[in-house]
C-alpha atoms as a PDB file:
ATOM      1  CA  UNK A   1     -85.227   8.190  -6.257  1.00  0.00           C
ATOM      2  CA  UNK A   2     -84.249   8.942  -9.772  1.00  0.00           C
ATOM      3  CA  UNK A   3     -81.622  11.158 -10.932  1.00  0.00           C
ATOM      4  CA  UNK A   4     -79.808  11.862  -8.059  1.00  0.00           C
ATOM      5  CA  UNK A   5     -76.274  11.300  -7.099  1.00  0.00           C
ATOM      6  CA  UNK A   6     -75.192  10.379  -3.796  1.00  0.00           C
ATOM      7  CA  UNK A   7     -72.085  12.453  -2.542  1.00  0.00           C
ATOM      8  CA  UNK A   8     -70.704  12.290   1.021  1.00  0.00           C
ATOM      9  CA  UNK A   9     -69.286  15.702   3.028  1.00  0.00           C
ATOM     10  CA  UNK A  10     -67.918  16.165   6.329  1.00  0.00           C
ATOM     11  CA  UNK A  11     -69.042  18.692   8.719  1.00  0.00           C
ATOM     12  CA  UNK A  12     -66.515  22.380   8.977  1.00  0.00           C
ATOM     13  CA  UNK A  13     -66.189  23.053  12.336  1.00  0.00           C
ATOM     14  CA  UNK A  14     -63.632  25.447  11.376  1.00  0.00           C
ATOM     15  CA  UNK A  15     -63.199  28.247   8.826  1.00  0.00           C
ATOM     16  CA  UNK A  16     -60.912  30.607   7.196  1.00  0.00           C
ATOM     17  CA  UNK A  17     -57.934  30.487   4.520  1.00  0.00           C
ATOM     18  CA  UNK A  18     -55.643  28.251   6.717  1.00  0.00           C
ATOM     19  CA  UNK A  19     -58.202  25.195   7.289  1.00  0.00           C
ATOM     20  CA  UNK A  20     -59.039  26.214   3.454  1.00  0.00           C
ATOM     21  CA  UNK A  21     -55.578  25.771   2.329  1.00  0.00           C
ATOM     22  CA  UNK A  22     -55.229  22.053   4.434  1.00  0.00           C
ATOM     23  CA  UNK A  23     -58.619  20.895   2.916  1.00  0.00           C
ATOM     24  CA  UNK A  24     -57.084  21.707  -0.402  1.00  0.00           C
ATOM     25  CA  UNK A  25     -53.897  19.729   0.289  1.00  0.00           C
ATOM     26  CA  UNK A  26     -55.471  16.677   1.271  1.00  0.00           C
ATOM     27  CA  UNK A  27     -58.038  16.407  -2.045  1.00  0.00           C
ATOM     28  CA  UNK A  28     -61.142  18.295  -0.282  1.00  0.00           C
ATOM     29  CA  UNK A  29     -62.762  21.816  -0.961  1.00  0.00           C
ATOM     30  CA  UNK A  30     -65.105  24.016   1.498  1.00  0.00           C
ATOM     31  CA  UNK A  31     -68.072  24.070   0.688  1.00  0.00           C
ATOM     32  CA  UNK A  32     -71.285  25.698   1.927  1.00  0.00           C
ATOM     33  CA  UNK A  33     -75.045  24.504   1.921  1.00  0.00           C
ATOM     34  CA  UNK A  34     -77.225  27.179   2.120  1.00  0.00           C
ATOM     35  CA  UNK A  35     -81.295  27.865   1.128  1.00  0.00           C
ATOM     36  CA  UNK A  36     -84.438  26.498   2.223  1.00  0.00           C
ATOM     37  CA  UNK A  37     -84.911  28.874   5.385  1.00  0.00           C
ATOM     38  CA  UNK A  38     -82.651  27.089   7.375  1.00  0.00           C
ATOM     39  CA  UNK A  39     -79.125  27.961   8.228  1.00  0.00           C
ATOM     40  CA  UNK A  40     -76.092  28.067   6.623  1.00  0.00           C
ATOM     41  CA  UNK A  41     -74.351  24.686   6.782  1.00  0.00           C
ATOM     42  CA  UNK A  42     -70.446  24.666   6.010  1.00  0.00           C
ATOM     43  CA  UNK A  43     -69.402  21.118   4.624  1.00  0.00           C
ATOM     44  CA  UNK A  44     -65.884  19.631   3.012  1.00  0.00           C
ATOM     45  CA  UNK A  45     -66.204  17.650  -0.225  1.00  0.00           C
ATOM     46  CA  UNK A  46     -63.927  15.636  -1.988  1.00  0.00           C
ATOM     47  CA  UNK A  47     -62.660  17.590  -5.338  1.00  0.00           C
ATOM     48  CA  UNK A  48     -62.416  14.910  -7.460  1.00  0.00           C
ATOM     49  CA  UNK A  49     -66.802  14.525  -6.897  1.00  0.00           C
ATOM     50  CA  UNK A  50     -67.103  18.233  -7.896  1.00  0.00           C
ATOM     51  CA  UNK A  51     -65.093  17.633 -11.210  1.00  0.00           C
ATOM     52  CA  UNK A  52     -66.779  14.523 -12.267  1.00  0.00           C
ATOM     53  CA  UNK A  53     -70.134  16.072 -11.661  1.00  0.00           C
ATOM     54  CA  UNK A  54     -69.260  18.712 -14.072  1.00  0.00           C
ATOM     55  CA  UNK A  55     -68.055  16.667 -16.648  1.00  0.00           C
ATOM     56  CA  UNK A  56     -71.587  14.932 -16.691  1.00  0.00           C
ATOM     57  CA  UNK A  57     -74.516  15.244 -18.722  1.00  0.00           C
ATOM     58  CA  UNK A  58     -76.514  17.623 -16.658  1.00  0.00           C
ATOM     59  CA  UNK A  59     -73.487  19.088 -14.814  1.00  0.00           C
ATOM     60  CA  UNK A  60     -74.155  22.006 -12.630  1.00  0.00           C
ATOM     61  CA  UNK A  61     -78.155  20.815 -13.334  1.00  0.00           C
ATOM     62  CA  UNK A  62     -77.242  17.549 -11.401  1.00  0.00           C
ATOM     63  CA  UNK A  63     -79.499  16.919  -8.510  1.00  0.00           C
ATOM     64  CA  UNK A  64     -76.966  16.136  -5.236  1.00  0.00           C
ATOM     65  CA  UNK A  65     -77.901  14.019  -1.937  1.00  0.00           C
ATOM     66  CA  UNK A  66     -75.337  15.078   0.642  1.00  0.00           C
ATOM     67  CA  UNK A  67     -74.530  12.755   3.072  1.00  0.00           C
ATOM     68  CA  UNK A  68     -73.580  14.208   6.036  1.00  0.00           C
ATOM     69  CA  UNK A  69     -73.089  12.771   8.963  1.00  0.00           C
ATOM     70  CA  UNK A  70     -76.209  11.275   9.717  1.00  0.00           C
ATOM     71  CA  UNK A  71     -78.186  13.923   7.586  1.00  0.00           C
ATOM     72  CA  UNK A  72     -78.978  13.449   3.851  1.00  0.00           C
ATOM     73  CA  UNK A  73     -79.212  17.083   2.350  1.00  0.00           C
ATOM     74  CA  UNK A  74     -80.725  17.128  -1.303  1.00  0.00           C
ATOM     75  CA  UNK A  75     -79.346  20.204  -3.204  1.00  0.00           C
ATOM     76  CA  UNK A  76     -77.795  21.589  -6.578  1.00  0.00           C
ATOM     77  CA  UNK A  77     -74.767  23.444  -7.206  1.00  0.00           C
ATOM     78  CA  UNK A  78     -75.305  26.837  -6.987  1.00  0.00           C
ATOM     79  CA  UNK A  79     -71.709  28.332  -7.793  1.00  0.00           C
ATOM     80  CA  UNK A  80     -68.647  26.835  -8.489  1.00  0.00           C
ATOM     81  CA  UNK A  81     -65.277  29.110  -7.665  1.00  0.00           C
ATOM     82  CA  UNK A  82     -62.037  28.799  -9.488  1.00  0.00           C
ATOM     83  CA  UNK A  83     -58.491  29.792  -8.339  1.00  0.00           C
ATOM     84  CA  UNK A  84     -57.702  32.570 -11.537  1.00  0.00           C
ATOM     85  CA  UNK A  85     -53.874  31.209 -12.001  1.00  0.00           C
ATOM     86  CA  UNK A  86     -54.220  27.665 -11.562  1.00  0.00           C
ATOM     87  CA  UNK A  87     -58.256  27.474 -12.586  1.00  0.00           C
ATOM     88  CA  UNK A  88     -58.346  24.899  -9.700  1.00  0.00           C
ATOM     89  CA  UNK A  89     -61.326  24.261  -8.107  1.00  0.00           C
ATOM     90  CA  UNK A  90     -61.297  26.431  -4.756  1.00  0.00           C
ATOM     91  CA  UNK A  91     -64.738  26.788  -3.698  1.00  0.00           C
ATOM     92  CA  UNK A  92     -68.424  25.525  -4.048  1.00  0.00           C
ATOM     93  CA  UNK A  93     -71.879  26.849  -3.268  1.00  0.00           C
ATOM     94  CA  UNK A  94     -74.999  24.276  -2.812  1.00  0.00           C
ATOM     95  CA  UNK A  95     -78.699  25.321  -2.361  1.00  0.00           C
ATOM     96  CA  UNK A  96     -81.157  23.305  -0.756  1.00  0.00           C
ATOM     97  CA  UNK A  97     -84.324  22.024  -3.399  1.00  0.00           C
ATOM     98  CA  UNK A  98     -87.159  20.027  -2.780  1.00  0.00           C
ATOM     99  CA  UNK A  99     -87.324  16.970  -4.980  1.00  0.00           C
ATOM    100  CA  UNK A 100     -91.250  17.612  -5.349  1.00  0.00           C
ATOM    101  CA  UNK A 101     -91.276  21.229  -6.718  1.00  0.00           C
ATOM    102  CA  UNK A 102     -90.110  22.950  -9.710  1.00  0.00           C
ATOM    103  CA  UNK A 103     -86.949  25.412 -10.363  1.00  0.00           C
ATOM    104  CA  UNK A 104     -85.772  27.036 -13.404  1.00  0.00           C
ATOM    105  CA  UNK A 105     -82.938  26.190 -14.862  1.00  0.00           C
ATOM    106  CA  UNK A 106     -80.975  26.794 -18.184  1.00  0.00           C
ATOM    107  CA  UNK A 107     -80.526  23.893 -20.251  1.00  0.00           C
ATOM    108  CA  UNK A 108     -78.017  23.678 -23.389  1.00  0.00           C
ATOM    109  CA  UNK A 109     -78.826  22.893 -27.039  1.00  0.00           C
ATOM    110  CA  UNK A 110     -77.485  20.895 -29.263  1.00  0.00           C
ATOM    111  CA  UNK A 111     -77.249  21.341 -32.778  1.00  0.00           C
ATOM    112  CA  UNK A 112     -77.683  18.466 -35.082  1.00  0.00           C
ATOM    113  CA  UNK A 113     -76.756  17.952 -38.980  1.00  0.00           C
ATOM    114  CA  UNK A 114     -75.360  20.503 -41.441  1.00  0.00           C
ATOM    115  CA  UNK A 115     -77.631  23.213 -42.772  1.00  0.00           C
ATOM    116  CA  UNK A 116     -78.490  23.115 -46.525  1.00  0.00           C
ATOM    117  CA  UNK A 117     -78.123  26.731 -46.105  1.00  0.00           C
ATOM    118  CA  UNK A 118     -74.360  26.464 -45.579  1.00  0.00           C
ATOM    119  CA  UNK A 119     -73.807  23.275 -47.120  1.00  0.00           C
ATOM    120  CA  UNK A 120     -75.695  24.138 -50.857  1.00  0.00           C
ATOM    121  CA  UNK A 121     -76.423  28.005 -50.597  1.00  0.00           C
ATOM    122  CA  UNK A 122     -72.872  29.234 -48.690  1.00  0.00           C
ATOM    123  CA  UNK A 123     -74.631  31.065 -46.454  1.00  0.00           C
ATOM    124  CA  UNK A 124     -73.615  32.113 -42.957  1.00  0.00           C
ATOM    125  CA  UNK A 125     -74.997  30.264 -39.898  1.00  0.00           C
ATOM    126  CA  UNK A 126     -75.018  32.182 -36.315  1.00  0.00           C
ATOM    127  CA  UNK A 127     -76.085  30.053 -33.326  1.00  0.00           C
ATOM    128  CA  UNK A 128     -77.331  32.701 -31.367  1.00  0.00           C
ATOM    129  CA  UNK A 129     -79.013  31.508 -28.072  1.00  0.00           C
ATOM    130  CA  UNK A 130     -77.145  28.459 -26.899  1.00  0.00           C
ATOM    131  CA  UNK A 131     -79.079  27.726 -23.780  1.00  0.00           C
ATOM    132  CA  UNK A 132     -82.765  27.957 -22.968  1.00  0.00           C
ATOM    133  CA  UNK A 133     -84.370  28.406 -19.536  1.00  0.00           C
ATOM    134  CA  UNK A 134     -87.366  25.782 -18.567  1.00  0.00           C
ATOM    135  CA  UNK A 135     -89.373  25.100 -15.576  1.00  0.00           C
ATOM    136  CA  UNK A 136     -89.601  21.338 -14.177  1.00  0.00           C
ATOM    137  CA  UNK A 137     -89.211  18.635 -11.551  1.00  0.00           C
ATOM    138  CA  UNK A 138     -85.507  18.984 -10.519  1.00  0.00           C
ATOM    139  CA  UNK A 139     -85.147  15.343 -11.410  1.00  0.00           C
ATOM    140  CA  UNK A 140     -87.044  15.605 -14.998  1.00  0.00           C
ATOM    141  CA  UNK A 141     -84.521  18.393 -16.343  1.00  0.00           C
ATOM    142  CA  UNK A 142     -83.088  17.351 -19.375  1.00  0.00           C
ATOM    143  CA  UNK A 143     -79.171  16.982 -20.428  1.00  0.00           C
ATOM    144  CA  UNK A 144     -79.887  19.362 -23.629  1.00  0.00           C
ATOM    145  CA  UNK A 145     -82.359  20.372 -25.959  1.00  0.00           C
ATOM    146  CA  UNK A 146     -81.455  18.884 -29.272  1.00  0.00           C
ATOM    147  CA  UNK A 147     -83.093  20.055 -32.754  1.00  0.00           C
ATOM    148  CA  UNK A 148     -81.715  19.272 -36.462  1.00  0.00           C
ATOM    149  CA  UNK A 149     -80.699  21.964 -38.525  1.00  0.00           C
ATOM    150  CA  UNK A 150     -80.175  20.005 -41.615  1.00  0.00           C
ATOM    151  CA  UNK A 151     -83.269  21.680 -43.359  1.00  0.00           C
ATOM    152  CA  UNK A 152     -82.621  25.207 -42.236  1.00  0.00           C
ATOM    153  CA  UNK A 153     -82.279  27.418 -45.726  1.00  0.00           C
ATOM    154  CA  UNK A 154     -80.716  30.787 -45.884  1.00  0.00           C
ATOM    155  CA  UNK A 155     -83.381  33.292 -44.481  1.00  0.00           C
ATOM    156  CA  UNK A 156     -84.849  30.806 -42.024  1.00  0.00           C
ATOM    157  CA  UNK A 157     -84.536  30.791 -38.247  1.00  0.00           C
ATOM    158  CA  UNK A 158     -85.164  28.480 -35.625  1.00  0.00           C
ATOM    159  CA  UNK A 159     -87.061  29.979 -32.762  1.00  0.00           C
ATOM    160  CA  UNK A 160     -87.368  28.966 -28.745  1.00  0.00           C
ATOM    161  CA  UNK A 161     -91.465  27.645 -29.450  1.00  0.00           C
ATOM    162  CA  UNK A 162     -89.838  26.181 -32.229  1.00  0.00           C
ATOM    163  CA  UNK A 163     -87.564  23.378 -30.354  1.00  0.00           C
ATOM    164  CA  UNK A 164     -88.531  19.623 -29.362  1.00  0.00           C
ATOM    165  CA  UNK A 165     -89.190  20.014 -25.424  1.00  0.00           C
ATOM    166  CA  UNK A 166     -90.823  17.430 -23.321  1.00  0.00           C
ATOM    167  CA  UNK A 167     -94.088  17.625 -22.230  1.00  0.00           C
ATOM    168  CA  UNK A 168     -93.308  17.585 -18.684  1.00  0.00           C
ATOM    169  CA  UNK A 169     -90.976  20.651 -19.165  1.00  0.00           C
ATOM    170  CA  UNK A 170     -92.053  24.141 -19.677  1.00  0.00           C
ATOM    171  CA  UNK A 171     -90.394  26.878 -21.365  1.00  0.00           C
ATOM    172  CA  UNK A 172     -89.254  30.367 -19.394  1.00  0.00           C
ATOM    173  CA  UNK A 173     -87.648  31.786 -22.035  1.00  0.00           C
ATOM    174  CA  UNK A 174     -88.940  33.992 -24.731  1.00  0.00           C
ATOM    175  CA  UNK A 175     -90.644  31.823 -26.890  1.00  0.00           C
ATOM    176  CA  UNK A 176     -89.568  34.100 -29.804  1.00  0.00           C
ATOM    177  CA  UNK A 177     -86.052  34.066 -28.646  1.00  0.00           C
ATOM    178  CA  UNK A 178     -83.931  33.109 -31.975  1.00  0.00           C
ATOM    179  CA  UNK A 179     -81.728  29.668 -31.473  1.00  0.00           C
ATOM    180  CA  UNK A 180     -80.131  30.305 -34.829  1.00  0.00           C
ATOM    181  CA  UNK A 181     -80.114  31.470 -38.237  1.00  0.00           C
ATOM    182  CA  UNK A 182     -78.542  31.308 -41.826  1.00  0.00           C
ATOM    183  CA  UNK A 183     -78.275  34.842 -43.732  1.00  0.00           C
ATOM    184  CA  UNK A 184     -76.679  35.746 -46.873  1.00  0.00           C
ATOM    185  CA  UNK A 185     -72.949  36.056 -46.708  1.00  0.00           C
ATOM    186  CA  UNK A 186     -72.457  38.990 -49.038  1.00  0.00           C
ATOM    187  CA  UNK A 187     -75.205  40.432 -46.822  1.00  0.00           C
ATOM    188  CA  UNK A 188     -72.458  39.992 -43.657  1.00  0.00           C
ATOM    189  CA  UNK A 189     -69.218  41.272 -45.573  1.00  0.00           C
ATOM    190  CA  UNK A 190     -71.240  44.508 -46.538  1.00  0.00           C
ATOM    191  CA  UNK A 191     -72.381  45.389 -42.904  1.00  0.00           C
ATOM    192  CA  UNK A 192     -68.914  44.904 -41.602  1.00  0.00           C
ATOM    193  CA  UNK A 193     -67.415  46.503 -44.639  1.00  0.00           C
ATOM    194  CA  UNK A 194     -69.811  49.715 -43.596  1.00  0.00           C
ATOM    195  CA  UNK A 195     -69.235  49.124 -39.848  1.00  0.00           C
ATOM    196  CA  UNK A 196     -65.498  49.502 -40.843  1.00  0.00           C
ATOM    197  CA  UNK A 197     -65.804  52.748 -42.815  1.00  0.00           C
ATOM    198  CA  UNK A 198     -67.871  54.046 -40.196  1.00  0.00           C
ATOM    199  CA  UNK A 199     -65.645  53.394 -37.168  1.00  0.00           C
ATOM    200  CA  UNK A 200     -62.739  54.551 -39.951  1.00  0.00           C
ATOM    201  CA  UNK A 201     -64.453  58.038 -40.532  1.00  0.00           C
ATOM    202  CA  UNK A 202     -65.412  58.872 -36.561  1.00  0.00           C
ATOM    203  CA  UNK A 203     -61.505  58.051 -35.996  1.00  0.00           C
ATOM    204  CA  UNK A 204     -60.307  60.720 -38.784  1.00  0.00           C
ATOM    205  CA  UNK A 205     -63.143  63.420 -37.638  1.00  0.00           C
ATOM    206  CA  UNK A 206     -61.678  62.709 -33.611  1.00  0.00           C
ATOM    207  CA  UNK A 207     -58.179  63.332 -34.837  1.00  0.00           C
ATOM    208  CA  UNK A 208     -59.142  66.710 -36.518  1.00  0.00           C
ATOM    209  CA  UNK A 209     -60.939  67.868 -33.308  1.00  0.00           C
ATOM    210  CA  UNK A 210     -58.550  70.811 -31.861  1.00  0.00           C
ATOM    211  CA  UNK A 211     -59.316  71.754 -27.965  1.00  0.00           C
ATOM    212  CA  UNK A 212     -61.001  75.100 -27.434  1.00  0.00           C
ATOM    213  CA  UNK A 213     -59.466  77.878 -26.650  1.00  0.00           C
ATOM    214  CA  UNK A 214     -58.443  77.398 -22.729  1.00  0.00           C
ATOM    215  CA  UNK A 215     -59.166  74.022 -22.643  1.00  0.00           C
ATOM    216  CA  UNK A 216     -56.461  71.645 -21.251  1.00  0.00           C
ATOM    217  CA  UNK A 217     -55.617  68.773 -23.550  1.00  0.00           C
ATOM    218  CA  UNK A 218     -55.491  65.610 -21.946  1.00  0.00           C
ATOM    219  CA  UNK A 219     -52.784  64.270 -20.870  1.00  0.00           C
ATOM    220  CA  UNK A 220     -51.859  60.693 -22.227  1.00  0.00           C
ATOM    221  CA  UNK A 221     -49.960  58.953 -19.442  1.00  0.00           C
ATOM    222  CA  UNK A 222     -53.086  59.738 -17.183  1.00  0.00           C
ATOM    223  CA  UNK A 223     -55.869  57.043 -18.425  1.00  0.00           C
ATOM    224  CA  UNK A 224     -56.394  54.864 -15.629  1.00  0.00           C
ATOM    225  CA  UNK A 225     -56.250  51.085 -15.836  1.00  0.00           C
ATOM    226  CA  UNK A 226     -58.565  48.773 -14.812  1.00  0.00           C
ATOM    227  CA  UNK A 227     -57.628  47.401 -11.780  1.00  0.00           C
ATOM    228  CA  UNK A 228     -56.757  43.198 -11.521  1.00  0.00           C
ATOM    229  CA  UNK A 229     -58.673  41.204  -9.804  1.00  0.00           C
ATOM    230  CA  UNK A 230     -57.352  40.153  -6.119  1.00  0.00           C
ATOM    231  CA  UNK A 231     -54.289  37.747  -5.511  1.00  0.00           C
ATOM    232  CA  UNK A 232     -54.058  34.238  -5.465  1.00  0.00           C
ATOM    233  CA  UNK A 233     -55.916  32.772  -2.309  1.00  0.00           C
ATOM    234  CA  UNK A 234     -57.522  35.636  -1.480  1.00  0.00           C
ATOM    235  CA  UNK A 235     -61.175  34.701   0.035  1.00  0.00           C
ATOM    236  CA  UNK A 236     -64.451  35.280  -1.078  1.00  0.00           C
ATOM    237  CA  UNK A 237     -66.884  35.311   2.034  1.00  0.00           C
ATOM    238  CA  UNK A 238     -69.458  32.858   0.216  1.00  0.00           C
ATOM    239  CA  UNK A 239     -70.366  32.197   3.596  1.00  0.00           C
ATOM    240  CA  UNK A 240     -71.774  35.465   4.232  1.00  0.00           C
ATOM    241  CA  UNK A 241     -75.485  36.282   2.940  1.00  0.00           C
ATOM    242  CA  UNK A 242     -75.193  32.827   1.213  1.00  0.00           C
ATOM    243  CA  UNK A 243     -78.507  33.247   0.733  1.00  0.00           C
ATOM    244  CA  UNK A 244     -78.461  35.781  -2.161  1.00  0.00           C
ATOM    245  CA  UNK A 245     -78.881  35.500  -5.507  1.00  0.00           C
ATOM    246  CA  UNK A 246     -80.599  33.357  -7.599  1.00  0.00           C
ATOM    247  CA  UNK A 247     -78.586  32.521 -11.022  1.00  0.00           C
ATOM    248  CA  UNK A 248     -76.392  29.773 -10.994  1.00  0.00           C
ATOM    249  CA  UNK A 249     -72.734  29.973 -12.353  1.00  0.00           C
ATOM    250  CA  UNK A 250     -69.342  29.707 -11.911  1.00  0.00           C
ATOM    251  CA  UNK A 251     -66.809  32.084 -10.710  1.00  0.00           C
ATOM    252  CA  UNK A 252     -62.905  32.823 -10.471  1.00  0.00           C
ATOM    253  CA  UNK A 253     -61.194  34.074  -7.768  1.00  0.00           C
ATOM    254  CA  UNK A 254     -61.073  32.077  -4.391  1.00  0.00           C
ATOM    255  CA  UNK A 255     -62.926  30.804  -1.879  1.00  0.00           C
ATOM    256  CA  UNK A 256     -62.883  29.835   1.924  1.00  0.00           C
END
């Protein structure tokens, strides 16, 4: 079978921060296979696999065949958790696929040549959507969408219909959805010239504001602040309702 790599996990027959912590000393991370209608299966892979996955082409899009035991598993990464400190890989979610039906992915884009728009005219360019979202056979996604940009004038666009996809591939997102642009750069100094005065005026009319009579004025020590997120190996619960959710990603904080 195309397009899929082969990694090998051992079977959790434990869980919780402590075996999480000795997995993590030896090179390994918990992991959990989940999806598919069947249960939850908790698995052990080797870091190391995890990282060179995601410094491939297709990363997180990379189609998996877990070896376990005597049980081949094929699945994707679903979520991949970081420690916040350290950004250390702590965690990893996988969810079952079938090789012979579609899923939806996002896919990145790549941006080729230098715009005659910023190169000749000194305009601005603004790469606005940097992903797309298709539909295919999980081993038929692309690596990236790549389009040239070379032509692109100031006042021109590139749109989502407008981008080289295979034929085999079909596009989820808005078709209209603009990939990137090249506007006038005195154009962009005025609006955030204007934004500025703006934000400048509200600020002077706030500080001229005087309470009404009886009303308490606030007091400035009492703003709350955002809480911070929870302490280093602190655990997630991915095991729980594994199940959930349906946009792939990666998170910080820890995991079991």
């Amino acid at each position: 079978m195309e397009n899929v790599t082969t990694l090998k996990a051992e079977t959790r027959n434990q869980v919780g921060k402590k075996i999480a912590r000795q997995l993590r000393r030896t090179g390994k991370i918990p992991a959990i296979i989940y999806g598919g209608d069947k249960e939850s299966v908790p698995v052990s892979l080797l870091v190391d696999d995890i990282k060179s996955i995601l410094r491939s082409g297709k990363k997180e899009n990379t189609v998996l065949r877990i070896q376990r035991d005597k049980l081949n598993i094929d699945a994707m990464l679903k979520e991949v958790q970081y420690d916040y400190l350290s950004d250390n890989i702590i965690h990893v979610d996988l969810i079952r696929i079938d090789l012979e039906k579609p899923v939806i992915v996002d896919v990145p884009i790549k941006l080729e040549g230098e715009a005659v728009g910023v190169k000749v005219e000194d305009g601005v360019f603004d790469f606005n959507n940097r992903e797309i979202k298709v539909k295919c056979l999980v081993t038929q996604i692309p690596d990236e969408v790549i389009f040239d940009v070379s032509e692109l004038h100031i006042g021109q666009s590139v749109k989502a219909k407008e981008l080289d996809i295979e034929e085999h591939v079909q596009l989820i997102s808005n078709p209209n959805a603009v990939i990137c642009s090249i506007s006038v750069k005195g154009k962009m100094e005025e609006i955030v010239e204007e934004v500025a005065e703006e934000e400048e005026d509200a600020a002077e009319e706030t500080e001229g504001e005087t309470p009404a009579d009886g009303e308490k004025q606030p007091d400035k020590g009492s703003e709350k602040v955002p809480g911070k997120g929870s302490g280093k190996g602190s655990e997630k619960g991915s095991e729980k309702g594994s199940g959930k959710g349906s946009g792939k990603g990666s998170g910080k904080g820890s995991g079991e």
